[in-house]
Each structure stands twice: as structure tokens, then as C-alpha cells.
PDB file of N, CA and C in Angstrom:
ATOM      1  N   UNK A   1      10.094 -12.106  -3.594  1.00  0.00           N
ATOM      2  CA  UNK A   1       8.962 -11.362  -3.111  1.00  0.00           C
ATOM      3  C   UNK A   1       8.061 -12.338  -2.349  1.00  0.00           C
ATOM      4  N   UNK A   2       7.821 -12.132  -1.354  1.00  0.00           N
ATOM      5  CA  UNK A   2       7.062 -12.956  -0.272  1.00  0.00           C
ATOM      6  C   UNK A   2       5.751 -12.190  -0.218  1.00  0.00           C
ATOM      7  N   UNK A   3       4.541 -13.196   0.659  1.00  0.00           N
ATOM      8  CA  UNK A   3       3.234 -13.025   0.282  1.00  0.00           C
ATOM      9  C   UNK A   3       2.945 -11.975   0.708  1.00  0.00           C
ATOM     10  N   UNK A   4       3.735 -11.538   2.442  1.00  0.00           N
ATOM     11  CA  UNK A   4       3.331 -10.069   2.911  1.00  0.00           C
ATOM     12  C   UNK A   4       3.175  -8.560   2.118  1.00  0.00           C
ATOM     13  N   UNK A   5       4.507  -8.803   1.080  1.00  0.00           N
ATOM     14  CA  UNK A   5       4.534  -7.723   0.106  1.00  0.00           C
ATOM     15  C   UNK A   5       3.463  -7.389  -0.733  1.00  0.00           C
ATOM     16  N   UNK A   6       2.687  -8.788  -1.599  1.00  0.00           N
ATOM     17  CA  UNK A   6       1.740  -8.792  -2.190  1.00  0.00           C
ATOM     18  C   UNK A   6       0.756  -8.273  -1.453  1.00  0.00           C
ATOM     19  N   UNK A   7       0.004  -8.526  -0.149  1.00  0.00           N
ATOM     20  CA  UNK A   7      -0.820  -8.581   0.705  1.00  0.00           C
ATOM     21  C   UNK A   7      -1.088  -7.059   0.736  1.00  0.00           C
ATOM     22  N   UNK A   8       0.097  -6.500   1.073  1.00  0.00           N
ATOM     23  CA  UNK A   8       0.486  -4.730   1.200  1.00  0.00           C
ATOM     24  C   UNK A   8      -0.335  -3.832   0.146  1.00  0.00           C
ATOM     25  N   UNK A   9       0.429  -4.703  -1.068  1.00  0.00           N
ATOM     26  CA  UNK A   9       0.165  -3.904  -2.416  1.00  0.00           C
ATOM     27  C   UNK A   9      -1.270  -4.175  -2.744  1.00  0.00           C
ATOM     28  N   UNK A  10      -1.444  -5.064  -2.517  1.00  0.00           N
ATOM     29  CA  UNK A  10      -3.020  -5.150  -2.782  1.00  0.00           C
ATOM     30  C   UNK A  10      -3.834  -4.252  -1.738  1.00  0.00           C
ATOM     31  N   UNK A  11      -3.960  -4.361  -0.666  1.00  0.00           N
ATOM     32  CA  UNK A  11      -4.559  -4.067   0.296  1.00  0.00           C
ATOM     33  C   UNK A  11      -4.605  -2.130  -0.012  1.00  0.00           C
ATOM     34  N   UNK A  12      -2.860  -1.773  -0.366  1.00  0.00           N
ATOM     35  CA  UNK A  12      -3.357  -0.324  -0.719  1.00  0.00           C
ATOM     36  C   UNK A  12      -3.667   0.513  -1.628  1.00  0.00           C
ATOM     37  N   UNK A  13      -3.725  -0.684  -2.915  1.00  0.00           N
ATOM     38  CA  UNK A  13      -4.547  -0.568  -4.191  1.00  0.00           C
ATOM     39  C   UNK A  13      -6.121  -0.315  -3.470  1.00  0.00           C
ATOM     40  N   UNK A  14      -6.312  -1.364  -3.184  1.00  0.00           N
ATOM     41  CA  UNK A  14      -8.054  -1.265  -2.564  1.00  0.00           C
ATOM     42  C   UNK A  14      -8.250  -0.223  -2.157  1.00  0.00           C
ATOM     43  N   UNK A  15      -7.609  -0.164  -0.802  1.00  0.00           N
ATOM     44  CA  UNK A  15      -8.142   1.102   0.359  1.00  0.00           C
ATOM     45  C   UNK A  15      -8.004   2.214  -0.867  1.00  0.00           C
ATOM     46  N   UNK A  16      -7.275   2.702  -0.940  1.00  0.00           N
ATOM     47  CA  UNK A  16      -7.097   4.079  -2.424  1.00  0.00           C
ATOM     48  C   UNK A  16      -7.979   4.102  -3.440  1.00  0.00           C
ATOM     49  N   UNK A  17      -8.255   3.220  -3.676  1.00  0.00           N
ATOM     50  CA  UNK A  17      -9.699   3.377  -4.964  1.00  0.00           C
ATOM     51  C   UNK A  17     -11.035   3.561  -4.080  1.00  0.00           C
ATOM     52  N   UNK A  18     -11.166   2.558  -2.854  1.00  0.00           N
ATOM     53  CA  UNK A  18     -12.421   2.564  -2.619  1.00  0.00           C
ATOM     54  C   UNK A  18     -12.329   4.283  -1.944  1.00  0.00           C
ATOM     55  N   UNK A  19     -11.299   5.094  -1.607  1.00  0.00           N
ATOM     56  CA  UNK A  19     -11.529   6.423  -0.648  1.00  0.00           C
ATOM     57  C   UNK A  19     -11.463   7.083  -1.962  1.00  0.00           C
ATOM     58  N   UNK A  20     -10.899   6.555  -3.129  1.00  0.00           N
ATOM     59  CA  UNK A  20     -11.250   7.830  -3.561  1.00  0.00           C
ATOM     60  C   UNK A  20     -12.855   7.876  -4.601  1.00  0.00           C
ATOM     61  N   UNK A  21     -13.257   6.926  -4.605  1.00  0.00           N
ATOM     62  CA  UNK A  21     -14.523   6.638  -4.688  1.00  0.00           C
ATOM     63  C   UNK A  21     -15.863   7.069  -3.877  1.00  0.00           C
ATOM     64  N   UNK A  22     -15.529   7.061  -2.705  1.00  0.00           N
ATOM     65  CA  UNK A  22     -16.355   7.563  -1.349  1.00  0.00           C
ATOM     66  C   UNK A  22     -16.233   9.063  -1.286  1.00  0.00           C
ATOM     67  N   UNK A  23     -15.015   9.206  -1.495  1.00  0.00           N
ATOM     68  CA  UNK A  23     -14.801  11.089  -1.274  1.00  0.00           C
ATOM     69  C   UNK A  23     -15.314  11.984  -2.628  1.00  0.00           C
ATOM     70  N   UNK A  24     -15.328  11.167  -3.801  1.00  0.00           N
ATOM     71  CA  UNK A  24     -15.664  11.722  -5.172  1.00  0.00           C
ATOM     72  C   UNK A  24     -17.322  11.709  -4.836  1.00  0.00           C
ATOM     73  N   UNK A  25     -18.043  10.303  -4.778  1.00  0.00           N
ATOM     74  CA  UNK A  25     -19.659  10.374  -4.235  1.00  0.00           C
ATOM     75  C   UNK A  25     -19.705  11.344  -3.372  1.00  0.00           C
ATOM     76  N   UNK A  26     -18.899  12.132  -2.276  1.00  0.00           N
ATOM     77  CA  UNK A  26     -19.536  12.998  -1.368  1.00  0.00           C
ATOM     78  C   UNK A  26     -20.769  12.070  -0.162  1.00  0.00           C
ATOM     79  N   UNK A  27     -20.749  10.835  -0.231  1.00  0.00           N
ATOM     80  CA  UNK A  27     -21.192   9.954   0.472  1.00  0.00           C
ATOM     81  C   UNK A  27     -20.899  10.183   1.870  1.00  0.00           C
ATOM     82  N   UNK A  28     -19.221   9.869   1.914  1.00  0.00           N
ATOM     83  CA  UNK A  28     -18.543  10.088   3.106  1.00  0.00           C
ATOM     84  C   UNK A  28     -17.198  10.296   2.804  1.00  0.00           C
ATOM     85  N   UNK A  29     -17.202  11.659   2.805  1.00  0.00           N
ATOM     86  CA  UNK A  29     -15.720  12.128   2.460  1.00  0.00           C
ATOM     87  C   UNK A  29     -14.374  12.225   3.185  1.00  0.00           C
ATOM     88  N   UNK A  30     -15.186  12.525   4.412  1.00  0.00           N
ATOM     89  CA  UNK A  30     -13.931  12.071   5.657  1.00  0.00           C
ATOM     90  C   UNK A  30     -13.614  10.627   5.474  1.00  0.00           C
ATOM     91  N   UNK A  31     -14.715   9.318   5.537  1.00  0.00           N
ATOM     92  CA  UNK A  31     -13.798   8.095   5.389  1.00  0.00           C
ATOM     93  C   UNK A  31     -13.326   7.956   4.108  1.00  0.00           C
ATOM     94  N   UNK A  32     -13.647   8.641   2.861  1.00  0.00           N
ATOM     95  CA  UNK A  32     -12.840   8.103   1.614  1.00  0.00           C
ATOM     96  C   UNK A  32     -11.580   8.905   2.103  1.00  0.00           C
ATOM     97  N   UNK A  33     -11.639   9.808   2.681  1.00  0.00           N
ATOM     98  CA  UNK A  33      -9.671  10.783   2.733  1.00  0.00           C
ATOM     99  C   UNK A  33      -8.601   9.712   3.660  1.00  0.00           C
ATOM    100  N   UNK A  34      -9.639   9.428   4.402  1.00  0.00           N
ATOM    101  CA  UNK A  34      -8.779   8.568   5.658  1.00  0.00           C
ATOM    102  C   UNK A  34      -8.581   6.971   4.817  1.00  0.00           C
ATOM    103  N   UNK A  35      -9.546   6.424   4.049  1.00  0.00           N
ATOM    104  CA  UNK A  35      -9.364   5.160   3.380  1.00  0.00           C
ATOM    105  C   UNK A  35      -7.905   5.386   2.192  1.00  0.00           C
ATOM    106  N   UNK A  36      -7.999   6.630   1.777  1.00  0.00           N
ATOM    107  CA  UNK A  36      -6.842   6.742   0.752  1.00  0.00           C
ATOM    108  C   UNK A  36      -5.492   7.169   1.338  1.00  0.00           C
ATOM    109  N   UNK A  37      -5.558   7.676   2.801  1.00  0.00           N
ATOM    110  CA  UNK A  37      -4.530   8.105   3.216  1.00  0.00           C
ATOM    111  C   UNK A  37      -4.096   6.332   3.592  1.00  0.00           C
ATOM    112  N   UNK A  38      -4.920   5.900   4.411  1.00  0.00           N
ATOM    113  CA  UNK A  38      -4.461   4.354   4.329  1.00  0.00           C
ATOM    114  C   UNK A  38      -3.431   3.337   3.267  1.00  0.00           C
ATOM    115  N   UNK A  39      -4.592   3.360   2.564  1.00  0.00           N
ATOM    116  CA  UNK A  39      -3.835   2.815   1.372  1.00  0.00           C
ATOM    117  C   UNK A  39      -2.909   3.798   0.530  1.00  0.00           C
ATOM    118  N   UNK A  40      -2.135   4.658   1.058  1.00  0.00           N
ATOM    119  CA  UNK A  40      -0.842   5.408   0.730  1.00  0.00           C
ATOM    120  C   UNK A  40       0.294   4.918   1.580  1.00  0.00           C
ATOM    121  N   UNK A  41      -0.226   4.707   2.985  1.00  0.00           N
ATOM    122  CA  UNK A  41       0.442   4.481   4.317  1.00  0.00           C
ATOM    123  C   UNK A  41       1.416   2.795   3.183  1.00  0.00           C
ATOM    124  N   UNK A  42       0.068   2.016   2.989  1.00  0.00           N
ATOM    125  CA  UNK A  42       0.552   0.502   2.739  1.00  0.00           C
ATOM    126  C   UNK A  42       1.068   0.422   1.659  1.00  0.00           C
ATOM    127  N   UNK A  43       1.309   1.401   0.627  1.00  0.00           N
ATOM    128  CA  UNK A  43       2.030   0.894  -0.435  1.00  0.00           C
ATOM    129  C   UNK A  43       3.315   1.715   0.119  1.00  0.00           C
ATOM    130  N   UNK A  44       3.505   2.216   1.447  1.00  0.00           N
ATOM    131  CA  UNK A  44       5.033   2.944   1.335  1.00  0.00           C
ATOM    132  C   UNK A  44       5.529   2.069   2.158  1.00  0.00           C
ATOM    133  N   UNK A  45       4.841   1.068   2.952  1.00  0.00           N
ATOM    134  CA  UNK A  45       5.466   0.545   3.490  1.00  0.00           C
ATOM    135  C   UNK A  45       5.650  -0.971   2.922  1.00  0.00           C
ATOM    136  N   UNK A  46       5.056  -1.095   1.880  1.00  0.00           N
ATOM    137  CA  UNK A  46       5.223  -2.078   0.498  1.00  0.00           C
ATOM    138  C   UNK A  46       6.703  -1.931   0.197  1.00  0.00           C
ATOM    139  N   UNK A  47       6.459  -0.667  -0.497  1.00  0.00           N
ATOM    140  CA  UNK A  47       7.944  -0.369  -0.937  1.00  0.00           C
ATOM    141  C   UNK A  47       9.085  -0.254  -0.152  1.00  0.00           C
ATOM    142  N   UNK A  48       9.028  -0.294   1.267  1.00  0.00           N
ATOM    143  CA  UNK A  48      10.358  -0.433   1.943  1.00  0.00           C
ATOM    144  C   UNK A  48      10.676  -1.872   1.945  1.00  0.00           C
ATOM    145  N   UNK A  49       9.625  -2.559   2.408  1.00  0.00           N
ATOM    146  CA  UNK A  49       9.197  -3.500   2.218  1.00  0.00           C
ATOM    147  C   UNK A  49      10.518  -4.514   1.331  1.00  0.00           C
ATOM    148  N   UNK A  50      10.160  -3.908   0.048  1.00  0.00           N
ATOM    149  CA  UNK A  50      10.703  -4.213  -1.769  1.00  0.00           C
ATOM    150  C   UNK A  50      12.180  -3.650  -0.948  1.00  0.00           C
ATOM    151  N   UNK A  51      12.709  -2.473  -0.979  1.00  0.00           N
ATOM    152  CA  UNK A  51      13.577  -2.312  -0.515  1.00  0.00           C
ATOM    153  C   UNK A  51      14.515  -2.826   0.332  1.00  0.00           C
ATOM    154  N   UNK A  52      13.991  -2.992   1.842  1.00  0.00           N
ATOM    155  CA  UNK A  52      14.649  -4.271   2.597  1.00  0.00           C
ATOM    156  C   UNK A  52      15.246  -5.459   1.997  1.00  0.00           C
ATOM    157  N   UNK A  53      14.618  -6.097   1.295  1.00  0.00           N
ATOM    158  CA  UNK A  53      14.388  -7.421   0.300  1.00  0.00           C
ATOM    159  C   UNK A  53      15.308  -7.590  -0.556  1.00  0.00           C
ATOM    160  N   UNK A  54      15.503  -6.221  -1.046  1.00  0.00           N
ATOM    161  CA  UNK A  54      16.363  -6.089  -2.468  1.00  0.00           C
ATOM    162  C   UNK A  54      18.154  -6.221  -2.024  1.00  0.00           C
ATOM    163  N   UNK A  55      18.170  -4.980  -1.022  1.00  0.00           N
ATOM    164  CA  UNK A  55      19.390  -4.966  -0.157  1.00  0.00           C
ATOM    165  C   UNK A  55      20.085  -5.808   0.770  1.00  0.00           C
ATOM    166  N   UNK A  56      18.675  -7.004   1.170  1.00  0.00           N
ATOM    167  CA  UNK A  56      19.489  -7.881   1.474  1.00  0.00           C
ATOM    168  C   UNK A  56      19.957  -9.586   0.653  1.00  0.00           C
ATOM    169  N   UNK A  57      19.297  -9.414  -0.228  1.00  0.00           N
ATOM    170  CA  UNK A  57      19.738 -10.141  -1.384  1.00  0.00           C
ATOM    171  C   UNK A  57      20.782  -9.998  -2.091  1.00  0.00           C
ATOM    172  N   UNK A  58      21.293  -8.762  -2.103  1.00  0.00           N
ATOM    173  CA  UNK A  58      22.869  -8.196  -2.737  1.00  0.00           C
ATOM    174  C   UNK A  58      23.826  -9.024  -1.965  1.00  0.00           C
ATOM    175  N   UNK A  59      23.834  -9.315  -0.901  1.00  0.00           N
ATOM    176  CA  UNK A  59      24.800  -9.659  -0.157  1.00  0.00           C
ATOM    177  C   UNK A  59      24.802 -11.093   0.384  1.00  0.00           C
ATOM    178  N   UNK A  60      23.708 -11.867  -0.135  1.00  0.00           N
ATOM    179  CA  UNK A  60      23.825 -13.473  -0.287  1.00  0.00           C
ATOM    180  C   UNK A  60      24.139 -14.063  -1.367  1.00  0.00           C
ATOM    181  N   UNK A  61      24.413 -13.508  -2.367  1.00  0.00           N
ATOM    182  CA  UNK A  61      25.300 -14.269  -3.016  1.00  0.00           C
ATOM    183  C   UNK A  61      27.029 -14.485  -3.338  1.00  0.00           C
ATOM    184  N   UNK A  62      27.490 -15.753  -3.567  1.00  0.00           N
ATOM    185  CA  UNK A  62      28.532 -15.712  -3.234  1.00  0.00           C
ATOM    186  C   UNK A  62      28.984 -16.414  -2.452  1.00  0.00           C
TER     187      UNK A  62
END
């Protein structure tokens, strides 16, 4: 697991708490929807991410 992956997962932990924090206050609900749609975007592309990684590790060893 390389740092980009971490970077991902963190980044769409954040964005997702802080939108859904903003949209629950009624503060600013359009940017908490768009901050959580964000940080949905980065943990899926986390997980391909993990995926890529995994599949090509099957096939270096040996």
C-alpha cells in the first residue's frame, strides 16, 4: 500500500464527515452534499486503487 492510497482514504474520510456535518447544521447544505459526494468519489477511487495493487501483485511472484 503506497502513500497515494492512504492520502485517498483519508482525504474521503474528511470530505464525508465534514459534508455531512455542514448539511446536518443546515449551515450550507448544498456544500455539505457536494463535500460528501466528494469524499465518496475518493474512497471509490481508493478502492480501485486497493484493487489495481492487489491484482497486480498476484502475478509477481515467482
Amino acid at each position: 500500500m503506497n502513500s497515494s492510497v492512504l492520502i485517498l482514504a483519508i482525504a474521503g474520510l474528511f470530505c464525508f464527515f465534514a459534508g455531512a456535518y455542514l448539511a446536518a447544521t443546515n449551515d450550507n447544505r448544498t456544500t455539505g452534499i457536494v463535500l460528501m459526494s466528494m469524499g465518496l468519489l475518493f474512497q471509490v477511487v481508493c478502492l480501485r486503487q486497493l484493487k489495481m495493487n492487489k491484482t497486480k501483485d498476484d502475478g509477481d511472484a515467482g
